[in-house]
Protein backbone atom coordinates (compact mmCIF):
# COMPACT_ATOMS: atom_id res chain seq x y z
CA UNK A 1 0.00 0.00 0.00
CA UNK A 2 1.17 3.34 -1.57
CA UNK A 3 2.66 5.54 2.45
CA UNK A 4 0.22 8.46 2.83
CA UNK A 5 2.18 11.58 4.35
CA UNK A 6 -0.58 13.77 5.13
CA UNK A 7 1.16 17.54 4.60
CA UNK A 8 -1.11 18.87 7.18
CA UNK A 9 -4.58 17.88 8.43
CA UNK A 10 -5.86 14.81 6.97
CA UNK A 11 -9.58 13.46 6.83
CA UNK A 12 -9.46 12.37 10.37
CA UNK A 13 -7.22 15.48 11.95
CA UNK A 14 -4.09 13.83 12.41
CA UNK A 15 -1.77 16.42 12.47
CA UNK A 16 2.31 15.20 12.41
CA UNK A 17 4.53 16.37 15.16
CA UNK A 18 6.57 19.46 13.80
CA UNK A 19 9.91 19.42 16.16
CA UNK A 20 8.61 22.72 18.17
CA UNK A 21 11.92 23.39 20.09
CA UNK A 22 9.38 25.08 23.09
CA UNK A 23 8.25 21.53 23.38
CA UNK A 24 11.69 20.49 24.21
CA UNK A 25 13.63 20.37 27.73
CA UNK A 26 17.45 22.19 27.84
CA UNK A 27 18.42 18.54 28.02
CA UNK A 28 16.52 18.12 24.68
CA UNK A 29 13.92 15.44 25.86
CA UNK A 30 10.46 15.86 24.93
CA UNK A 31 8.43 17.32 27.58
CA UNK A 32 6.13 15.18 29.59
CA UNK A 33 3.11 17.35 29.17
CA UNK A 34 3.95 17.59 25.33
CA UNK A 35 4.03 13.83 25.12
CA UNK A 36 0.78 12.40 26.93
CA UNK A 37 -0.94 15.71 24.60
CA UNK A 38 0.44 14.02 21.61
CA UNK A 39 0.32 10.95 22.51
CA UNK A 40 -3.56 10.80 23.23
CA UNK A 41 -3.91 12.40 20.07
CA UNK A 42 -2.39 9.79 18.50
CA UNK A 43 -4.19 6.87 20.56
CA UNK A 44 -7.71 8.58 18.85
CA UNK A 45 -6.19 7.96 15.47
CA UNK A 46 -5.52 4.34 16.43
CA UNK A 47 -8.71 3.78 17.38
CA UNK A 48 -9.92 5.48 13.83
CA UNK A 49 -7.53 3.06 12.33
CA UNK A 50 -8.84 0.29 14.23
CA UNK A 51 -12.54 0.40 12.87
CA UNK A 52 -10.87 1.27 9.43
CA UNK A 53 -9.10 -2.12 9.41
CA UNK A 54 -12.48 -3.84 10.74
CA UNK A 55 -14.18 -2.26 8.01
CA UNK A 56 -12.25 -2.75 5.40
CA UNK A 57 -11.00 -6.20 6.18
CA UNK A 58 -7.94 -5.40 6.28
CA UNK A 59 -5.05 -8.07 7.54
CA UNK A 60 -1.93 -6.03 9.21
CA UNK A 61 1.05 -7.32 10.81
CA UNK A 62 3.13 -4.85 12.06
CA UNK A 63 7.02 -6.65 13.73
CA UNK A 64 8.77 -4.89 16.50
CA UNK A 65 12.57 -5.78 16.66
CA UNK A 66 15.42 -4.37 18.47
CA UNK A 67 17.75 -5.29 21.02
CA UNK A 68 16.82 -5.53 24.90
CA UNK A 69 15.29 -2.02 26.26
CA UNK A 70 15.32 -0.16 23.42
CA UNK A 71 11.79 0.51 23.81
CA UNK A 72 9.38 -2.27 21.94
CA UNK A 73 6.96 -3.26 24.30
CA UNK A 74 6.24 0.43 25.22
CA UNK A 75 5.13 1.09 21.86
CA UNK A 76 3.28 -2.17 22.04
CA UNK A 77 1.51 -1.27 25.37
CA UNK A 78 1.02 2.21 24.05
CA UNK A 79 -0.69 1.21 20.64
CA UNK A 80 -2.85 -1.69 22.29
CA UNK A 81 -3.62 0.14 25.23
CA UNK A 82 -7.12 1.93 23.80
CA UNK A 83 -8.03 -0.78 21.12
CA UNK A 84 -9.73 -3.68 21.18
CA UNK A 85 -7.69 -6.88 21.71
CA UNK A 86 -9.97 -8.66 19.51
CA UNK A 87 -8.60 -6.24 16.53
CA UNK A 88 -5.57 -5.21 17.45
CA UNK A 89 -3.59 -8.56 19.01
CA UNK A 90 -0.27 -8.89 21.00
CA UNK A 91 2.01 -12.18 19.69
CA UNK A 92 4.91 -12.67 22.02
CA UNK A 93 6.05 -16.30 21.71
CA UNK A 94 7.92 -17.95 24.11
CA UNK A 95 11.12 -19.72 23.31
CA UNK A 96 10.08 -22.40 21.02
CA UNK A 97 9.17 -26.26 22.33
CA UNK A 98 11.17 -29.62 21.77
CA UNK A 99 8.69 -30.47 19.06
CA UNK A 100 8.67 -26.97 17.26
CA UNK A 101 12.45 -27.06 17.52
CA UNK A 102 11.97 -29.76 15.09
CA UNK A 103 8.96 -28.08 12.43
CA UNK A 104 9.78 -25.69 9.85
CA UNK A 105 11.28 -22.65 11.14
CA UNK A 106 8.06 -20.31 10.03
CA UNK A 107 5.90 -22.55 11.57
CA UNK A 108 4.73 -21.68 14.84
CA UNK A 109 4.56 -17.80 13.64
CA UNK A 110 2.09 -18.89 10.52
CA UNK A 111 -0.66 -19.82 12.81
CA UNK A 112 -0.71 -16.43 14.59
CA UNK A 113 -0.51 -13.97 11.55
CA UNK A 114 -3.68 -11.65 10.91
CA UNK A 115 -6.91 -13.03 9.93
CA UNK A 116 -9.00 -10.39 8.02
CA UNK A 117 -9.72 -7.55 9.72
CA UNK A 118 -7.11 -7.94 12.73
CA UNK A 119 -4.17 -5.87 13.49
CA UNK A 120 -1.12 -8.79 14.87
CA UNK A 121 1.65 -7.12 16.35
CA UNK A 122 4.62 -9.15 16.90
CA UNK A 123 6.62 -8.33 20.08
CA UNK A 124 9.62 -9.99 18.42
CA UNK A 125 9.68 -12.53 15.24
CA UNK A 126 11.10 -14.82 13.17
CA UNK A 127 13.99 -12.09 12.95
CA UNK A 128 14.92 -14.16 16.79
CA UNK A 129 16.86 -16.23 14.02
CA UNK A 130 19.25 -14.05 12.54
CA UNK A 131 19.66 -11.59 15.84
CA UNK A 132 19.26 -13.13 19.27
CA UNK A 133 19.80 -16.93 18.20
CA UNK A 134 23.00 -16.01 16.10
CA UNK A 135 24.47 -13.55 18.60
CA UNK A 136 24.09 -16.24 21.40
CA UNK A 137 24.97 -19.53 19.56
CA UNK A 138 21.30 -20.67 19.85
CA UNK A 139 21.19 -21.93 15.94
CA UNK A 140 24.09 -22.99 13.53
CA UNK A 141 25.88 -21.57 10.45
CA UNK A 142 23.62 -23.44 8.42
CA UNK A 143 20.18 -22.50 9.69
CA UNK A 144 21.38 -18.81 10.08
CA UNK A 145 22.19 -18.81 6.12
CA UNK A 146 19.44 -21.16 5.74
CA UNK A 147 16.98 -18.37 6.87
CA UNK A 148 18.32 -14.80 5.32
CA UNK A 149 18.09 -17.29 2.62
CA UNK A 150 14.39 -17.59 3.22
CA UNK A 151 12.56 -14.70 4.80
CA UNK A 152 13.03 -12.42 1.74
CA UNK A 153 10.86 -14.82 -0.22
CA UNK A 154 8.64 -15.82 2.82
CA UNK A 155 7.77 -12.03 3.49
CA UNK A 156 7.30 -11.84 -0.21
CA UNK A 157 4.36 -14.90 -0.29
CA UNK A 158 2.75 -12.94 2.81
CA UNK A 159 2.41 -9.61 0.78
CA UNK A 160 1.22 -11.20 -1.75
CA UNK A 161 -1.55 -12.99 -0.26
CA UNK A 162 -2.67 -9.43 1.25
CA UNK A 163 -1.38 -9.03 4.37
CA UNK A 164 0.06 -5.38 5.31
CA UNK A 165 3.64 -6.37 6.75
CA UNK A 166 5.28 -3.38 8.23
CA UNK A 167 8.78 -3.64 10.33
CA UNK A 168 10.13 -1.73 12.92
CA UNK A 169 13.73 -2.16 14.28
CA UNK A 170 14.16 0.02 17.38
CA UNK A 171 17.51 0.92 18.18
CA UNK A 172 19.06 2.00 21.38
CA UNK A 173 22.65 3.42 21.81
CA UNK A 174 25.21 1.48 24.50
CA UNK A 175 24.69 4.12 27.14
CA UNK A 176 21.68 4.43 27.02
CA UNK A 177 20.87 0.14 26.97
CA UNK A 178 23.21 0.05 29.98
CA UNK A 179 21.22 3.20 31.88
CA UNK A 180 17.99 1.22 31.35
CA UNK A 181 19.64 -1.92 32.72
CA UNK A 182 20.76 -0.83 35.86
CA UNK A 183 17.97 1.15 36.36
CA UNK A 184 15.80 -2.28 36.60
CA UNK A 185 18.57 -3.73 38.48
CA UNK A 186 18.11 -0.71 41.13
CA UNK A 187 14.28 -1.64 40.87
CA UNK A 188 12.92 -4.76 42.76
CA UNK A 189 9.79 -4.47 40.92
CA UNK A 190 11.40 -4.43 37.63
CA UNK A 191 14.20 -6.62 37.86
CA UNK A 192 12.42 -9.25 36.48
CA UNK A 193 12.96 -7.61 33.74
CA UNK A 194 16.85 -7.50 33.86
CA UNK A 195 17.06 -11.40 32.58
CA UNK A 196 20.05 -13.71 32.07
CA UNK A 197 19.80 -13.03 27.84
CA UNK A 198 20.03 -9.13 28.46
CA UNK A 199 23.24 -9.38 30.17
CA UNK A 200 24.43 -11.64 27.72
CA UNK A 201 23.56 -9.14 24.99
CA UNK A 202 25.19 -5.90 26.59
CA UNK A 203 28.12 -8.08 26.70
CA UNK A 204 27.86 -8.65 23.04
CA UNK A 205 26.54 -4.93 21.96
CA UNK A 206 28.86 -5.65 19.01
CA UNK A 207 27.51 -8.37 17.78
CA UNK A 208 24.11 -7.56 18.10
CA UNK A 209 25.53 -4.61 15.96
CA UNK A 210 26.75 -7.46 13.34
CA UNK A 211 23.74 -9.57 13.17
CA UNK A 212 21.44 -5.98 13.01
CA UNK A 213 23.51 -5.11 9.56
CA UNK A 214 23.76 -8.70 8.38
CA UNK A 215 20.14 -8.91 8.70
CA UNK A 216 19.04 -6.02 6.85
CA UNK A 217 21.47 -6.93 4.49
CA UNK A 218 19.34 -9.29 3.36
CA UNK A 219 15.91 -8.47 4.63
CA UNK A 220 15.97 -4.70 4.00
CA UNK A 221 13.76 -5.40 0.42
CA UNK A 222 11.27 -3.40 -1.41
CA UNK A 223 8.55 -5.31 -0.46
CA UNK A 224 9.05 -5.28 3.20
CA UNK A 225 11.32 -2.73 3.84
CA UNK A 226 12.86 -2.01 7.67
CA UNK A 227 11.90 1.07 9.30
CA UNK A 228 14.39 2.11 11.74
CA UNK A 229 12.91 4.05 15.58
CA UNK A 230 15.84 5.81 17.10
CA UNK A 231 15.07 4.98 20.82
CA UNK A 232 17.46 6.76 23.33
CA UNK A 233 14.70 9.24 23.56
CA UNK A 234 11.39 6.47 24.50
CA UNK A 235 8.90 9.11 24.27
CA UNK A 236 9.94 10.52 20.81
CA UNK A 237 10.27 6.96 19.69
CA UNK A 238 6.80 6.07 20.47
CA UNK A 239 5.41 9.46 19.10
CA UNK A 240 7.47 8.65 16.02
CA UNK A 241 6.91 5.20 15.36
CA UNK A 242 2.72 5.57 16.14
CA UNK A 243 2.81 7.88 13.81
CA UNK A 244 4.61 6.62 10.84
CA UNK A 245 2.22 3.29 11.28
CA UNK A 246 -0.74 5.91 10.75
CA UNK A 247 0.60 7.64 8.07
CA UNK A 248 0.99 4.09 5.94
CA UNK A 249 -3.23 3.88 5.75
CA UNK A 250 -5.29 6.00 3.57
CA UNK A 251 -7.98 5.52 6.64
CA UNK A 252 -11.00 7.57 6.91
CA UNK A 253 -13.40 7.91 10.49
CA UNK A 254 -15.23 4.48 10.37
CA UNK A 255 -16.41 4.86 13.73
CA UNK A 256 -20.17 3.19 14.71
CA UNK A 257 -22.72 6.07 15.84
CA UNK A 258 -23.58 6.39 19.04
CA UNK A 259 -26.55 4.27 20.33
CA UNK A 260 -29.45 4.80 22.69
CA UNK A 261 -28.80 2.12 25.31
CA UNK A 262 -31.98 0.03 25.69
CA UNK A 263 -33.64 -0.20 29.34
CA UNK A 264 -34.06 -3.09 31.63
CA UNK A 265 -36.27 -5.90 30.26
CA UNK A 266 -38.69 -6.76 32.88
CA UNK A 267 -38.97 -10.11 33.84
CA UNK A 268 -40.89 -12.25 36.63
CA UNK A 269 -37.99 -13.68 38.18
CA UNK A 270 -36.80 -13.03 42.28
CA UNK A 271 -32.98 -13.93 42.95
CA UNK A 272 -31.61 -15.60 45.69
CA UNK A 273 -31.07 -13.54 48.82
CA UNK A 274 -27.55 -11.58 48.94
CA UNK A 275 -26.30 -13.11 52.24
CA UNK A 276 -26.01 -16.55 50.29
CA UNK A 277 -23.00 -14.94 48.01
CA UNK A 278 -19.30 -14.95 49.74
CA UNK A 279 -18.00 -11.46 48.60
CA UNK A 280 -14.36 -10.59 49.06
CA UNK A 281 -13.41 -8.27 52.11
CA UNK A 282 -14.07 -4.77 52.22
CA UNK A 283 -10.98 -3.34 52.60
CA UNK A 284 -11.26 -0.06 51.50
């Protein structure tokens, strides 16, 4: 589908975010009131785009990539957090089984792309492959090759078939990965966050570097080009990347009317007294 880079107000008022230096801190990060402004501007467009993509049967899958921190699942939460989760779905797949290890490497990703009218957004990918399983040893030479080998024409039978496949890599500078790092280590309720695989990968910021390049080396295509989200900055990044997904639709307000909410049905039926029910404490 042809981008649509609206030069101003478009049909639904979704205005892009100009740079205003005024809306900037002396340390050059975005200021917080100029963020949840924008970025609840931008949630009302999502929704718009939600009933779009209902409407028009649309089948979007949208892939979030980067390394550890660098700001995916925000954008995630931030997208899914005023749509429906019947449109707009979260795939995060765990670290494959002894019997997928053993299917073809696709596999267990086909069964959860978009159906029509549904929104999938993959909180990681097949891309595990060529970036976290190479940079930790997790696959061989051979199935490495074997799949920048692949995915070109894989992503390539997906477009074809109709589904809207747009990729984000987020990328986060070594400072900045190591900031967020030992700021969950500082945090006991977010050091579950902090896991074995992220230390491993700091350690190898390099290589993660490597695998990064090799993979758009190969995947970086016409057809399903990479978008990259500069991420030191997480509240530009979401502004930035929520926007760019907007501006790819040619969407219009597809929004129901509002409804006048029927009253009580009356019916000749007595319920059991309340006493009989074990509510939960009443604590506050």
């Amino acid at each position: 589908m042809k981008p649509h880079l609206p030069e101003g107000a478009d049909d639904v008022g979704f205005v892009p975010h100009r740079g205003n230096p005024d809306d900037y801190t002396k340390r050059g990060r975005l200021r917080q009131d100029v963020y949840e402004r924008e970025i609840e501007h931008l949630q009302q467009q999502l929704v718009q785009l939600q009933y779009w993509i209902q409407r028009q049967g649309l089948k979007v899958l949208v892939i979030f990539e980067g390394r550890g921190s660098a700001g995916k699942g925000g954008v995630i939460k931030t997208i899914s957090e005023r749509t429906s989760s019947r449109t707009v779905r979260t795939v995060a797949l765990p670290k494959p089984t002894e019997r997928e290890r053993t299917q073809w490497y696709f596999q267990r990703y086909v069964a959860h792309l978009p159906a029509a009218g549904e929104m999938c957004l993959f909180d990681r990918s097949w891309y595990n492959r060529s970036n976290v399983e190479w940079v930790m040893d997790l696959c061989t030479p051979e199935e490495h090759q074997e799949f920048l080998r692949s995915v070109p024409e894989f992503e390539r039978m997906l477009v074809r078939s109709g589904i809207i496949l747009i990729k984000y890599w987020f990328s986060v500078s070594y400072e900045e990965q190591r900031k967020r790092f030992e700021a969950r280590n500082a945090e006991p309720l977010k050091r579950w966050k902090l896991s074995a695989m992220d230390l491993a990968e700091h350690e190898l910021y390099v290589r993660y570097s490597m695998a990064k390049d090799t993979t758009f080396q190969y995947t970086d295509t016409k057809h399903a080009p990479w978008y990259v989200v500069p991420s030191d900055d997480k509240k530009t990044a979401r502004l930035n990347c929520i926007s760019h997904l907007l501006s790819q639709f040619e969407y219009e307000d597809a929004a129901p009317a509002e409804v006048v909410l029927p009253t009580m049905r009356e019916e000749n039926y007595i319920r059991p007294p309340m006493h009989e029910q074990t509510f939960v404490p009443q604590l506050f």
